[in-house]
Structure formats: structure tokens, C-alpha cells
N, C-alpha and C. Protein backbone atom coordinates (compact mmCIF):
# COMPACT_ATOMS: atom_id res chain seq x y z
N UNK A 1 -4.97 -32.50 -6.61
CA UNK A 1 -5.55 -32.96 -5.36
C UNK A 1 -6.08 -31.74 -4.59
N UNK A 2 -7.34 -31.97 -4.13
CA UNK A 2 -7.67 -31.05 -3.49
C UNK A 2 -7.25 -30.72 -1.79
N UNK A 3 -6.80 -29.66 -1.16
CA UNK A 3 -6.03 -29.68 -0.01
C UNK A 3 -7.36 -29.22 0.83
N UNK A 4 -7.48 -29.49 2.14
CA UNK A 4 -8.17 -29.11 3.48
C UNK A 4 -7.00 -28.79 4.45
N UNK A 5 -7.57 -27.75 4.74
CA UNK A 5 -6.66 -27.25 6.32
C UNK A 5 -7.93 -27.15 7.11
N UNK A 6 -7.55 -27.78 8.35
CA UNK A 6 -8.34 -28.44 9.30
C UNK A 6 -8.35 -27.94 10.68
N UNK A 7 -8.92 -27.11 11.35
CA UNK A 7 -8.66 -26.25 12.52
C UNK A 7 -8.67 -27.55 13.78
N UNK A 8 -7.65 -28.03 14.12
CA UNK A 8 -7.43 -29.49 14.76
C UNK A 8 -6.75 -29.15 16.29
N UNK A 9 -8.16 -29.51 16.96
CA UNK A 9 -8.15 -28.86 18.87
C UNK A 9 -7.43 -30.55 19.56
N UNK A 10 -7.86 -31.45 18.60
CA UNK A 10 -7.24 -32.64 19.45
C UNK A 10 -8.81 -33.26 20.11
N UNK A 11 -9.84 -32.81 20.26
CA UNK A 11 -10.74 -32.90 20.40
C UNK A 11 -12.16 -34.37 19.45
N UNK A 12 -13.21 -34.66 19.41
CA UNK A 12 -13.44 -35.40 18.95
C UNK A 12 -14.24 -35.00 17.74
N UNK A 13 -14.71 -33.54 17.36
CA UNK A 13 -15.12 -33.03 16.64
C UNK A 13 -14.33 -32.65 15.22
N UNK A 14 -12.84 -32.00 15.92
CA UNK A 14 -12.04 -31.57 14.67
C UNK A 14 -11.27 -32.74 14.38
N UNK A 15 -11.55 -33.77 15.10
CA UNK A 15 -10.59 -35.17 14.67
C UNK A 15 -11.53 -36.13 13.23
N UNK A 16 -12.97 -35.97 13.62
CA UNK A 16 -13.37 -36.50 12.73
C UNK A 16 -13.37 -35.51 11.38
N UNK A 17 -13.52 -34.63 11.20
CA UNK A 17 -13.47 -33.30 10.24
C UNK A 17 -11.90 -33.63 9.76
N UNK A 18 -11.20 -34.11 10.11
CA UNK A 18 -9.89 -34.29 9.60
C UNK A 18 -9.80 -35.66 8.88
N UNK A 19 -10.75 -36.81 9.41
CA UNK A 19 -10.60 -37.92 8.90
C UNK A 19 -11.39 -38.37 7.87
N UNK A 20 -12.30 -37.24 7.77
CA UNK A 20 -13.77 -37.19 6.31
C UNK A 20 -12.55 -36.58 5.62
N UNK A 21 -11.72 -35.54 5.86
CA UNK A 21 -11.22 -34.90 4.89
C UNK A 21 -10.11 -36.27 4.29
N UNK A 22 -9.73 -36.63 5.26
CA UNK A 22 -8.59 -37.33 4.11
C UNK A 22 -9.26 -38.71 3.57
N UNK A 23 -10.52 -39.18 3.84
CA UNK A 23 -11.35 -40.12 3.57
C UNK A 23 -11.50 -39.82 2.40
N UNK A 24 -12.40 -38.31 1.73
CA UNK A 24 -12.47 -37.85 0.30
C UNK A 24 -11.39 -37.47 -0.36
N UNK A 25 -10.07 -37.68 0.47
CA UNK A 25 -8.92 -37.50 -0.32
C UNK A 25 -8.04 -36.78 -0.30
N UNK A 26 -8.64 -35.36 -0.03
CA UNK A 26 -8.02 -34.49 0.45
C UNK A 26 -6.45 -34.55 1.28
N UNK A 27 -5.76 -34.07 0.45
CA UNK A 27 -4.55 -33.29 1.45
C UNK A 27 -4.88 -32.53 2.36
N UNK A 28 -4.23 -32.84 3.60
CA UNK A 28 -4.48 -32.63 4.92
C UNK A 28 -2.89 -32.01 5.45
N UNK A 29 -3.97 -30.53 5.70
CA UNK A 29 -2.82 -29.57 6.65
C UNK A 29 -3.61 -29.49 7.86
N UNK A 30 -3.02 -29.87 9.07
CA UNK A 30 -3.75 -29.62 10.88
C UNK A 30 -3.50 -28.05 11.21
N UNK A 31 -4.11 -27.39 11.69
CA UNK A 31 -3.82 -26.12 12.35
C UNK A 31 -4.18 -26.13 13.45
N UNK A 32 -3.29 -26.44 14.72
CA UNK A 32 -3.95 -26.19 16.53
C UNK A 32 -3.44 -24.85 16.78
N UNK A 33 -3.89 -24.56 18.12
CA UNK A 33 -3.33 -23.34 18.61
C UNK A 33 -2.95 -23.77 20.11
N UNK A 34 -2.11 -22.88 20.31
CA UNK A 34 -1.27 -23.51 21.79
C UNK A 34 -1.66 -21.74 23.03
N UNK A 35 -2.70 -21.77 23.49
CA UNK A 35 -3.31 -20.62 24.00
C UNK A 35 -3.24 -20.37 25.50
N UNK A 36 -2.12 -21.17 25.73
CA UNK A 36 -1.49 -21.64 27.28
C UNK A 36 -2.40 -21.88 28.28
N UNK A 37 -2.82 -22.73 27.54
CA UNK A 37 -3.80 -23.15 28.46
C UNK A 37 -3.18 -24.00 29.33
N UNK A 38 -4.46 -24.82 30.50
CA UNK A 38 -3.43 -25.62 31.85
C UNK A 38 -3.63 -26.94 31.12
N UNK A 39 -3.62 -27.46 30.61
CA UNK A 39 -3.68 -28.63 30.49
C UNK A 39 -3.51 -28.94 28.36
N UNK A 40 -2.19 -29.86 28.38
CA UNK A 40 -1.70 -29.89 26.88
C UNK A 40 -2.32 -31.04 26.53
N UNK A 41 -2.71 -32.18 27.22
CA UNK A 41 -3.51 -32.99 26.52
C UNK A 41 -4.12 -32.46 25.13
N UNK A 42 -4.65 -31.82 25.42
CA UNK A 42 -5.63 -31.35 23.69
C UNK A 42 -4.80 -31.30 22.16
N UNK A 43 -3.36 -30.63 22.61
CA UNK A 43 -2.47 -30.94 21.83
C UNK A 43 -1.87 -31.79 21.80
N UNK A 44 -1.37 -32.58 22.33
CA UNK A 44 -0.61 -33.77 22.67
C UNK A 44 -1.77 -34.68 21.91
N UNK A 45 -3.04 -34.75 21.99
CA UNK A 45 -3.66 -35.53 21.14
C UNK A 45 -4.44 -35.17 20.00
N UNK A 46 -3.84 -33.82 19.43
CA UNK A 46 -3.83 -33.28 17.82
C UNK A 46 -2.53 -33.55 17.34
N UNK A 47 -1.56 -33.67 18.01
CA UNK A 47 -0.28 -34.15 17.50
C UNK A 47 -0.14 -35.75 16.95
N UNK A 48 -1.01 -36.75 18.14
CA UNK A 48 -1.20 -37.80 17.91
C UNK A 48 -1.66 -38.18 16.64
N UNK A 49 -3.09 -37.36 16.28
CA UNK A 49 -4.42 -37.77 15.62
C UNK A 49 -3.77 -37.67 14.49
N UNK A 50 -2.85 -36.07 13.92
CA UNK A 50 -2.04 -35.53 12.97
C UNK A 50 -1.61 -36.49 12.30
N UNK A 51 -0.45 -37.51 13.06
CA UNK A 51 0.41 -38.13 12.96
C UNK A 51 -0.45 -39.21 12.35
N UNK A 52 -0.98 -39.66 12.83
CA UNK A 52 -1.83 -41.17 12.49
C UNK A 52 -2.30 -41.02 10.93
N UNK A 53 -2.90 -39.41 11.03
CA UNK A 53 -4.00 -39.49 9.63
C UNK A 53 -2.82 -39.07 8.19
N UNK A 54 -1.57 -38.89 8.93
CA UNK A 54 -0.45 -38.65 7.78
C UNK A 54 -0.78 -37.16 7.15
N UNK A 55 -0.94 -35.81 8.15
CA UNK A 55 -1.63 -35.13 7.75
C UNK A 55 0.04 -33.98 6.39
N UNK A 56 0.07 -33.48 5.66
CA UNK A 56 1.25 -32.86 5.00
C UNK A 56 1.95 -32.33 5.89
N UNK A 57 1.27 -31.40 6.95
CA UNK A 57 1.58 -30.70 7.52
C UNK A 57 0.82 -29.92 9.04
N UNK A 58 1.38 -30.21 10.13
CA UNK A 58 0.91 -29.96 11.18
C UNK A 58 1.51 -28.62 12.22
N UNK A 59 0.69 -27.26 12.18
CA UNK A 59 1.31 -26.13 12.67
C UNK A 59 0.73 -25.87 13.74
N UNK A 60 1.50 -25.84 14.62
CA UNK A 60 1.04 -25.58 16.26
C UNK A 60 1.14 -24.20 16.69
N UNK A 61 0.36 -23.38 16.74
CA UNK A 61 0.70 -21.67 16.66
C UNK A 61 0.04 -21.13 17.87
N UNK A 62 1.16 -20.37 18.13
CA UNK A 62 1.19 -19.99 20.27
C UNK A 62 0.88 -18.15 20.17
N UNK A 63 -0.10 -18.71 21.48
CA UNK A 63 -0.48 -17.39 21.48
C UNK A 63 -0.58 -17.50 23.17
N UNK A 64 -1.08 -16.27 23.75
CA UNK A 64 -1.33 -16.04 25.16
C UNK A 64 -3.06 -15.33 25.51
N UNK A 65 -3.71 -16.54 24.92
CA UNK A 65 -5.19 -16.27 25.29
C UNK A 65 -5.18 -15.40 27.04
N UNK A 66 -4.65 -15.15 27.46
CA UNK A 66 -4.81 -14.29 28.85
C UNK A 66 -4.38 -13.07 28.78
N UNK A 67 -3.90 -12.02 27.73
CA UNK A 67 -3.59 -11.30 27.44
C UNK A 67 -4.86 -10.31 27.51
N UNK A 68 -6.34 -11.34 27.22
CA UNK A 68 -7.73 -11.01 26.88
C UNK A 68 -8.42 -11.00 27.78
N UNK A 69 -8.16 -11.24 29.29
CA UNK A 69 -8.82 -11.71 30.40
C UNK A 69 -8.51 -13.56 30.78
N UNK A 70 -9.17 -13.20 32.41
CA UNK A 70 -8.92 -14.66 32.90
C UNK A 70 -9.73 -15.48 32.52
N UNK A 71 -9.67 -16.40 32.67
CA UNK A 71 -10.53 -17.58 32.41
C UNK A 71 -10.14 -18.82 32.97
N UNK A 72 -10.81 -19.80 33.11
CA UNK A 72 -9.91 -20.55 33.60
C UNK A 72 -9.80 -22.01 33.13
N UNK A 73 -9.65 -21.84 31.89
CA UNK A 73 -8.80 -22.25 30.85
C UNK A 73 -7.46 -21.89 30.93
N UNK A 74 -7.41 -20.79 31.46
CA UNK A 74 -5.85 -20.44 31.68
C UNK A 74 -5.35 -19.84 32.86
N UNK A 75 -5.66 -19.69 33.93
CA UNK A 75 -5.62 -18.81 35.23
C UNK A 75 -5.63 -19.85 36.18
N UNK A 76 -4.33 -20.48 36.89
CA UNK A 76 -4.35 -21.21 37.92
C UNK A 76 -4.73 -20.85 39.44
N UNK A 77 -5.25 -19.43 39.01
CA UNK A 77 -5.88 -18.47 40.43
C UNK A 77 -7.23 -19.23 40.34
N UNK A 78 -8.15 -18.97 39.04
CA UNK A 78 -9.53 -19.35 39.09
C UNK A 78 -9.82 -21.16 39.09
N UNK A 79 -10.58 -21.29 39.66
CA UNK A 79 -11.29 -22.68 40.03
C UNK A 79 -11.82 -23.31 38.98
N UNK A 80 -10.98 -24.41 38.22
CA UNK A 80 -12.06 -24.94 37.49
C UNK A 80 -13.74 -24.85 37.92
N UNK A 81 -14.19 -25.17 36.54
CA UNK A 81 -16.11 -26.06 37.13
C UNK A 81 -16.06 -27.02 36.98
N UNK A 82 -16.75 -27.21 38.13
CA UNK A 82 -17.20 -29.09 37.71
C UNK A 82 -18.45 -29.04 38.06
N UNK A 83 -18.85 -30.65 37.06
CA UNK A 83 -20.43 -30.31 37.33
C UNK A 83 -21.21 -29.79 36.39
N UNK A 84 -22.48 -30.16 36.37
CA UNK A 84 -23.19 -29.81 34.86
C UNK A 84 -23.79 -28.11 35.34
N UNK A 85 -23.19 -27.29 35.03
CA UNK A 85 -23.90 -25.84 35.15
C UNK A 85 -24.39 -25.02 34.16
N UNK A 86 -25.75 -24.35 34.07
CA UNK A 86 -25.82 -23.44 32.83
C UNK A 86 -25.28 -22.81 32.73
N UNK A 87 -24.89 -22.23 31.28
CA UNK A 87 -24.05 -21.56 30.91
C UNK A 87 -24.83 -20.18 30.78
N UNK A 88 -24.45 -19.01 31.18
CA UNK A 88 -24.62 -17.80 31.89
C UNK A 88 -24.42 -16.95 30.47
């Protein structure tokens, strides 16, 4: 059997990329990353998606994306955006 490991954000992009994979058959390993960000939804619904698609194996691997600068993805100092803005 052929295996796929699947870079799985919880998102609607790496969810379908996970569900072609086990559609053609593929053994299915999930790989998220936990980058402390403010908000776990994203994982909480790669854990879900994981679970559903019966993936072998699902590794949740933590890191501290702020180590690299703020952003605010992760910095409860900076202001989300809202709103459709170009991207700079």
C-alpha cells in the first residue's frame, strides 16, 4: 500500500488533499503543527478531519512560531485585520 503523509492545517485545502489521498487508497499519516498560535480551532479541526478519514497516524508537533518575530497570528499585543486588505 502506498502511504501519504499529509501536511494537515485543519483547513479546507489540506482536508481535501487528505481525502483524495485516502480516496486512491493511500495510507494516511496527518502532520499539523501547533505554532501557538491564538486560536486552536485549526487543530481542533485537523484532529476532527484526522479522526473521521481513519488517518494511521496523526502528529501534532509544537513549536513557538514567535521566537521569529510578531505576528499576529501569535502576539495578543498586535491587532488582528479585518477586512479585505492588500497584501504588502
Amino acid at each position: 500500500m502506498v502511504k501519504a503523509v499529509v501536511l494537515l492545517s485543519g483547513g479546507l485545502d489540506s482536508s481535501t488533499v487528505l481525502f483524495q489521498a485516502k480516496a486512491e487508497g493511500c495510507r494516511c499519516y496527518a502532520l499539523s503543527f501547533d505554532y501557538q498560535q491564538r486560536h486552536q480551532r485549526e487543530l481542533e479541526s485537523a484532529t476532527r478531519i484526522a479522526q473521521q478519514v481513519e488517518v494511521a497516524e496523526h502528529q501534532i508537533v509544537n513549536f513557538d512560531l514567535r521566537r521569529w518575530g510578531g505576528s499576529a497570528l501569535t502576539d495578543t499585543q498586535i491587532e488582528l485585520p479585518e477586512g479585505d486588505r492588500p497584501i504588502k
